[in-house]
C-alpha atoms as a PDB file:
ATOM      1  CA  UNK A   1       0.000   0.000   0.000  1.00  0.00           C
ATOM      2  CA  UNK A   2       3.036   2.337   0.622  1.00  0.00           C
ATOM      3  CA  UNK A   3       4.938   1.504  -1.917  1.00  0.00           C
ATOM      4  CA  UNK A   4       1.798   1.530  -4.224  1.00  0.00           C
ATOM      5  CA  UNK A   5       0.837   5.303  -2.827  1.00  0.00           C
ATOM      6  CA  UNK A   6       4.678   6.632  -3.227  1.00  0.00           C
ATOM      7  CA  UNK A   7       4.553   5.207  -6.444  1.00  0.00           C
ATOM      8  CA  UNK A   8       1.296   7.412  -7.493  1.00  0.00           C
ATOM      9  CA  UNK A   9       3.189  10.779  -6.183  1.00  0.00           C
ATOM     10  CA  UNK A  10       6.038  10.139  -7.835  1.00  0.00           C
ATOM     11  CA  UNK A  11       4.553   9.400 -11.395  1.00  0.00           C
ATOM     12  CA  UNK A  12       2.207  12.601 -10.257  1.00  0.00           C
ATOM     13  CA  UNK A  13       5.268  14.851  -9.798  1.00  0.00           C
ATOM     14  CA  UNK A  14       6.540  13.481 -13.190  1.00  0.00           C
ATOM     15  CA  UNK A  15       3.767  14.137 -15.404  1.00  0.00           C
ATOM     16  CA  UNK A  16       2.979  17.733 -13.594  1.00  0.00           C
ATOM     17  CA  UNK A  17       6.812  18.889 -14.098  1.00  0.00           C
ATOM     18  CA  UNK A  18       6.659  17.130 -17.998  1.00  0.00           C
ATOM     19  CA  UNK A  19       3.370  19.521 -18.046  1.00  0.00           C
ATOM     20  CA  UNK A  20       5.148  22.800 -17.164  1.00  0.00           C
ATOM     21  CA  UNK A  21       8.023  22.780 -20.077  1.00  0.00           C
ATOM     22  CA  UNK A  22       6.094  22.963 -23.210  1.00  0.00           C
ATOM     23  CA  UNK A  23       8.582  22.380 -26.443  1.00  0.00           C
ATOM     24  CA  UNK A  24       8.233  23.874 -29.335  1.00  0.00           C
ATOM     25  CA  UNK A  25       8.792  21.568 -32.100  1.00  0.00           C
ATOM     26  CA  UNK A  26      10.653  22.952 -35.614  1.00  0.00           C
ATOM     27  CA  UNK A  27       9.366  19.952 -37.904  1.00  0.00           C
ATOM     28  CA  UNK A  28       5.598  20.829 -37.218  1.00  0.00           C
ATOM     29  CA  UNK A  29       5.991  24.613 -38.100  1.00  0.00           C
ATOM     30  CA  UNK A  30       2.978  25.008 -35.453  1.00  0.00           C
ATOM     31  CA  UNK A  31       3.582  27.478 -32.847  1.00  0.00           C
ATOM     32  CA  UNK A  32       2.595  27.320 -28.958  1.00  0.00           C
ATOM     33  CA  UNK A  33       0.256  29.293 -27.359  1.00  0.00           C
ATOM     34  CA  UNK A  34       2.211  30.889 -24.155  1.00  0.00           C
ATOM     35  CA  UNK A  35       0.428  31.920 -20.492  1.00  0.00           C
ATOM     36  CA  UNK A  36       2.425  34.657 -18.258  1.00  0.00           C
ATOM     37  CA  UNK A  37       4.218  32.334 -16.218  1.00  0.00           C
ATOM     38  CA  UNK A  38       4.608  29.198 -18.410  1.00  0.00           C
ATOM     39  CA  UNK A  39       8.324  27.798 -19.315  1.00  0.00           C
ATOM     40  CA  UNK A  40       8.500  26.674 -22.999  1.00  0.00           C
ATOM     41  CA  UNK A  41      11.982  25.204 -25.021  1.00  0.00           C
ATOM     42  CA  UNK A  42      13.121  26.583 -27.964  1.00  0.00           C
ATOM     43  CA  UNK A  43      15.474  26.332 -30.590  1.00  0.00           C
ATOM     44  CA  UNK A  44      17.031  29.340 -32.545  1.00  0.00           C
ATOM     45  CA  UNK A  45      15.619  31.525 -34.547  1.00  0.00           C
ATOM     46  CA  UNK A  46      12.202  31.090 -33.263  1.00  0.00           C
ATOM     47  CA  UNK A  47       9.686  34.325 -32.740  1.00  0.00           C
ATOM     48  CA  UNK A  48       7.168  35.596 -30.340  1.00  0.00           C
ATOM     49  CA  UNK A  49       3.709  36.392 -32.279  1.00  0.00           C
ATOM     50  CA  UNK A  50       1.803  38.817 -29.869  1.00  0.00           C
ATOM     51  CA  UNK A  51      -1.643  39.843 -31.055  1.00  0.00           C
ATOM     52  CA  UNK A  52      -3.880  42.029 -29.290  1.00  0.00           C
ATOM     53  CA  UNK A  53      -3.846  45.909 -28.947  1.00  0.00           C
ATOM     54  CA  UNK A  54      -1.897  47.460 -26.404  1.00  0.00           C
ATOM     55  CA  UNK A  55       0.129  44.340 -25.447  1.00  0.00           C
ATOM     56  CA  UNK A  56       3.050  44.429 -23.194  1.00  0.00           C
ATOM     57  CA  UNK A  57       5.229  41.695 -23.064  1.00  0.00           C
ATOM     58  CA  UNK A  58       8.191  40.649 -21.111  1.00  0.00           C
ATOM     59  CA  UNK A  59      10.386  37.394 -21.799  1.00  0.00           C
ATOM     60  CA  UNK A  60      13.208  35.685 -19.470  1.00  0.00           C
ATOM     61  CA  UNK A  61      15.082  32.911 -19.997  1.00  0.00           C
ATOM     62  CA  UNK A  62      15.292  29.829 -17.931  1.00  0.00           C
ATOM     63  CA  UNK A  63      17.493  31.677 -15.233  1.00  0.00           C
ATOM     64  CA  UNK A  64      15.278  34.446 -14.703  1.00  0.00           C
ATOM     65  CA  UNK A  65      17.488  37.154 -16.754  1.00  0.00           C
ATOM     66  CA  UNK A  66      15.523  39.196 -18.816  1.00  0.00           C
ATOM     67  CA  UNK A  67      15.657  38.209 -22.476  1.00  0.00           C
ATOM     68  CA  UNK A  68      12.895  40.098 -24.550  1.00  0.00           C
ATOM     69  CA  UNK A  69      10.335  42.613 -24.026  1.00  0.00           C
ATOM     70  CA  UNK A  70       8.477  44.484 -26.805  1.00  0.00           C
ATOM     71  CA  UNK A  71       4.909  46.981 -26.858  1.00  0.00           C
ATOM     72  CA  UNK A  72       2.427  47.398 -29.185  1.00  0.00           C
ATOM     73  CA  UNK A  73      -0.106  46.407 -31.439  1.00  0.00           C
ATOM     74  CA  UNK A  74       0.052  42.706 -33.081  1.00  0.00           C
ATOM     75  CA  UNK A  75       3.532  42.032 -33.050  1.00  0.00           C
ATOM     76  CA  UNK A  76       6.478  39.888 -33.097  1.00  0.00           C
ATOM     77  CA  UNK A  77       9.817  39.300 -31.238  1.00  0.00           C
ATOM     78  CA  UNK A  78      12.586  37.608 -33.287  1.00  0.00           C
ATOM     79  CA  UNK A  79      14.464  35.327 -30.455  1.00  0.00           C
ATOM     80  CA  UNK A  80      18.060  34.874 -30.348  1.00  0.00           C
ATOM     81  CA  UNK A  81      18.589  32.328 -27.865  1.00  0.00           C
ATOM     82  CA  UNK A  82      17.763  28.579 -27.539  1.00  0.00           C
ATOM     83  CA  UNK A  83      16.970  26.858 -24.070  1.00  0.00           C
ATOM     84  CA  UNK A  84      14.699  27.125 -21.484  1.00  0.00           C
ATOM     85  CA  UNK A  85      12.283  30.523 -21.765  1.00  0.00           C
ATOM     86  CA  UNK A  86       9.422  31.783 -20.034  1.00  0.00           C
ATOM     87  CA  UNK A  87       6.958  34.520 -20.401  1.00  0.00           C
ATOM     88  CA  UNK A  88       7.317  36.441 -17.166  1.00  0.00           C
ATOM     89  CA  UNK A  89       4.673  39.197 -17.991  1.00  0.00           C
ATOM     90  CA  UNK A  90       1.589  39.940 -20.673  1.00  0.00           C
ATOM     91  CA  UNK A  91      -0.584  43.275 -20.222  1.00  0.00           C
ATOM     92  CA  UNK A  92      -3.878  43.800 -22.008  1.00  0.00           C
ATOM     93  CA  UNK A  93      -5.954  41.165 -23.633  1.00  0.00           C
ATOM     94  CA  UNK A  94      -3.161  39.883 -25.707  1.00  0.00           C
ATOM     95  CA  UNK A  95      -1.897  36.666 -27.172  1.00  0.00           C
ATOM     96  CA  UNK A  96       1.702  35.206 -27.433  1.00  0.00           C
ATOM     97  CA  UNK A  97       2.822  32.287 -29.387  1.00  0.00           C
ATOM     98  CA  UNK A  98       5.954  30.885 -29.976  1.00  0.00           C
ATOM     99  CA  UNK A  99       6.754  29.775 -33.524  1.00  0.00           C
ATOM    100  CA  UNK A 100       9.942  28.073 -34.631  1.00  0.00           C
ATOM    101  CA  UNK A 101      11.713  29.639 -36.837  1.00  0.00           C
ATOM    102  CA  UNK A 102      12.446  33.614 -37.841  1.00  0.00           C
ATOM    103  CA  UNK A 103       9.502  33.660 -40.398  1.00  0.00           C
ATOM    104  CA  UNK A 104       8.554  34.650 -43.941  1.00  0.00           C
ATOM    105  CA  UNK A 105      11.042  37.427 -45.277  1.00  0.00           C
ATOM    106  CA  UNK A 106       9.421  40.974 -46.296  1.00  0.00           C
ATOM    107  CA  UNK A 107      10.185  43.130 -49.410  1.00  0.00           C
ATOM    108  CA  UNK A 108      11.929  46.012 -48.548  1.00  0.00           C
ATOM    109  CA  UNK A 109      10.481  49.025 -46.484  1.00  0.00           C
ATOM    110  CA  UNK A 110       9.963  47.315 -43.550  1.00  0.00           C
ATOM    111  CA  UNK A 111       8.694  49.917 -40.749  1.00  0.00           C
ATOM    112  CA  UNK A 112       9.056  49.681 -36.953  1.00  0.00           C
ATOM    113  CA  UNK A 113       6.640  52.785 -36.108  1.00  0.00           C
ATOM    114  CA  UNK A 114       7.576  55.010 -33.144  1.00  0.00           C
ATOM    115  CA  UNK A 115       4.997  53.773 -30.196  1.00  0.00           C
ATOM    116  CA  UNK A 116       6.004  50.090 -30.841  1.00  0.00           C
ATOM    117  CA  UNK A 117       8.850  48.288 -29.593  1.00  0.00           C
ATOM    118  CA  UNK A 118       9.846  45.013 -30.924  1.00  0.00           C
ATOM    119  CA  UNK A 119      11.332  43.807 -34.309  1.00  0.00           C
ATOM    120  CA  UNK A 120      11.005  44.589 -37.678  1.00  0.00           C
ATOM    121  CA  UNK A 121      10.015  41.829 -40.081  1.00  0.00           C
ATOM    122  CA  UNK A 122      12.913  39.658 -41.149  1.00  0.00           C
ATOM    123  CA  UNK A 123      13.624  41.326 -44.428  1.00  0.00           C
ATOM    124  CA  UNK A 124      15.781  40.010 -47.763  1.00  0.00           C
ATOM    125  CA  UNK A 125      18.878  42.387 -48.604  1.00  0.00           C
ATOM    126  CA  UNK A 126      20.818  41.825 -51.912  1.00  0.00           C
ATOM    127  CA  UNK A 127      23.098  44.652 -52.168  1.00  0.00           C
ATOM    128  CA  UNK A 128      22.523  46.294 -49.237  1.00  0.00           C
ATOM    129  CA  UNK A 129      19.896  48.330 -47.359  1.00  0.00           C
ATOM    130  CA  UNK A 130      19.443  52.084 -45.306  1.00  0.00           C
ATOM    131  CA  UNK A 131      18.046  52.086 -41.477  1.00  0.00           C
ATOM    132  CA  UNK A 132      16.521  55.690 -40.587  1.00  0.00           C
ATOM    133  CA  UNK A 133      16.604  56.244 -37.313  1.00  0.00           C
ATOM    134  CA  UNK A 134      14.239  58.969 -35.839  1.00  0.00           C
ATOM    135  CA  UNK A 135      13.818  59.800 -32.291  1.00  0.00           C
ATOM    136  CA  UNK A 136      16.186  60.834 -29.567  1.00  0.00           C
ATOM    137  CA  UNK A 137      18.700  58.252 -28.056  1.00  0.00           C
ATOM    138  CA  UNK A 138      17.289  55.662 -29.913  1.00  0.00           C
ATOM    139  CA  UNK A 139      19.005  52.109 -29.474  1.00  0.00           C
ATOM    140  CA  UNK A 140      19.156  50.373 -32.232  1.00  0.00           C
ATOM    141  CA  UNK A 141      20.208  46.862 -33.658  1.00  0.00           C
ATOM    142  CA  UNK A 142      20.546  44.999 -36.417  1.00  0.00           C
ATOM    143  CA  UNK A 143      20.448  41.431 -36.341  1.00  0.00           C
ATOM    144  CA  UNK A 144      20.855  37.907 -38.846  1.00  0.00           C
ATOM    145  CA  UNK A 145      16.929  36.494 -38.791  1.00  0.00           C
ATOM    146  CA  UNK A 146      17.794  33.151 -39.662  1.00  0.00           C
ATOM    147  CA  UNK A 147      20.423  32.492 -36.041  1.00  0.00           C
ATOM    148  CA  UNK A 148      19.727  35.477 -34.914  1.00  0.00           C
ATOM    149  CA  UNK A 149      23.214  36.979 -33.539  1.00  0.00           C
ATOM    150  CA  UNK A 150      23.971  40.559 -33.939  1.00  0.00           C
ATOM    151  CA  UNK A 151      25.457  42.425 -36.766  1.00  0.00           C
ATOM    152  CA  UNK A 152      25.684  45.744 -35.293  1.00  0.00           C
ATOM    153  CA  UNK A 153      24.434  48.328 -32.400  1.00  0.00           C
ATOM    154  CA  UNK A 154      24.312  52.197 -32.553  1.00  0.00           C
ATOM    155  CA  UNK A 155      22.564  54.784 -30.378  1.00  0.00           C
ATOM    156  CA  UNK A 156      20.915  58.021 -31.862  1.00  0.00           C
ATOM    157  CA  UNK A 157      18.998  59.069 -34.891  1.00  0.00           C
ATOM    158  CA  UNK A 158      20.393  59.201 -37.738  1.00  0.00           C
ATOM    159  CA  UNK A 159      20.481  56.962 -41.464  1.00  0.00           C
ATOM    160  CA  UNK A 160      22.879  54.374 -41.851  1.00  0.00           C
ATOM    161  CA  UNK A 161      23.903  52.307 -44.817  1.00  0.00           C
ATOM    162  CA  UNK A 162      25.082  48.514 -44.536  1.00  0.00           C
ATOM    163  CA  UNK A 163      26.759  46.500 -47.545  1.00  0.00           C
ATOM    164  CA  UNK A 164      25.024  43.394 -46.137  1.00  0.00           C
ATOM    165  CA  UNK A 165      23.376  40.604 -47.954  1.00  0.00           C
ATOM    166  CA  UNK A 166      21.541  37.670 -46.093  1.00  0.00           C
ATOM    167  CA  UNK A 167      18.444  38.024 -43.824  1.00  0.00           C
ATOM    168  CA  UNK A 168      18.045  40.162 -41.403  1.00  0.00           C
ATOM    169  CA  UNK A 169      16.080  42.183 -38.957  1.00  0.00           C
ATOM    170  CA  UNK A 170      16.134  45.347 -36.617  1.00  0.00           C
ATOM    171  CA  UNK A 171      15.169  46.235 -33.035  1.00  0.00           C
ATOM    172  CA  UNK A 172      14.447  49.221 -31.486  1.00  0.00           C
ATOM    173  CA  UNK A 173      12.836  50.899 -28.590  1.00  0.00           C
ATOM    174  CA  UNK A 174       9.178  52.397 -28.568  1.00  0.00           C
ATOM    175  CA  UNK A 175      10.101  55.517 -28.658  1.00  0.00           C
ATOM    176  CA  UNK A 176      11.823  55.648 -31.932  1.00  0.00           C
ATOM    177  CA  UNK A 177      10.723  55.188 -35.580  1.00  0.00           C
ATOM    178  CA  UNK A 178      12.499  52.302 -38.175  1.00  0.00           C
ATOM    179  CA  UNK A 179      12.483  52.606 -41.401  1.00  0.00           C
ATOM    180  CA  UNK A 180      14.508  50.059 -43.762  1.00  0.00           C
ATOM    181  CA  UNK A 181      14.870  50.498 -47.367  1.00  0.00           C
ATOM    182  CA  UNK A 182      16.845  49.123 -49.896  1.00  0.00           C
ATOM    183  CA  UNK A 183      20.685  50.852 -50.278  1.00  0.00           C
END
């Protein structure tokens, strides 16, 4: 009977902690819908869909450092890390999913509009593309969509041209405006 009752806790404790690390899967190209609070896996480059108006989100990996944050209206987060992640924080009536890989690329513009943080859409650049930059110490990066490590980082508004080719996409902070358009 002991041995019996121990043996129900312990396959209990198994399937609850199995329960609370959801995996997102690359081969099924389906993406996870995410609570505040709730510890996923992922693999590089994977994204953060957030729909909703207003939504606030705020992402830290498996150690509790911040790793992501963006605000806005239907958005998305390109994430450069794999591991352990979990959505500390969603305002408004909003939803997050995570989806394997960085997405779709856009034709060049791509906007980031001033009032929304977060990423630009991964974009295609053949010979090169401009960033313009405006707003007042703006923060700025650019970053390869399909692993997702960073090219370059500048403060300020300004334009800047890159002789880049590849995939790519650029963060920013709410209170500045992205443009990016071919060079």
């Amino acid at each position: 009977m002991i041995l019996r009752r121990a043996l129900g806790l312990v396959l209990s404790a198994l399937l609850l902690s199995g329960g609370l690390v959801a995996v997102v899967h690359r081969r099924s190209g389906q993406g996870l819908e995410v609570q505040a609070g709730q510890r996923f896996r992922a693999t590089t480059a994977w994204r953060l869909q957030v729909r909703g108006d207003e939504c606030g989100v705020w992402l830290a990996d498996g150690n509790g450092r911040p790793s992501g944050q963006g605000y806005g209206s239907n958005f998305v987060l390109q994430m450069r890390a794999s591991g352990e992640s979990y959505l500390r924080s969603v305002t408004g009536h909003s939803h997050a999913t995570v989806v394997p890989a960085p997405g779709e690329t856009s034709r060049l513009p791509v906007t980031l509009p001033a009032g929304k943080s977060g990423d630009t859409p991964p974009f295609h650049s053949s010979d090169g593309f401009r960033v313009a930059v405006a707003g007042t110490s703006c923060q700025t990066g650019i970053y390869r969509a399909r692993e997702g490590s960073e090219v370059t980082e500048f403060a300020g508004g300004d334009t800047f041209e890159y002789a880049l080719r590849g995939d790519f996409f650029v963060h920013s902070e709410t209170r500045c405006s992205i443009t990016v358009t071919p060079a």
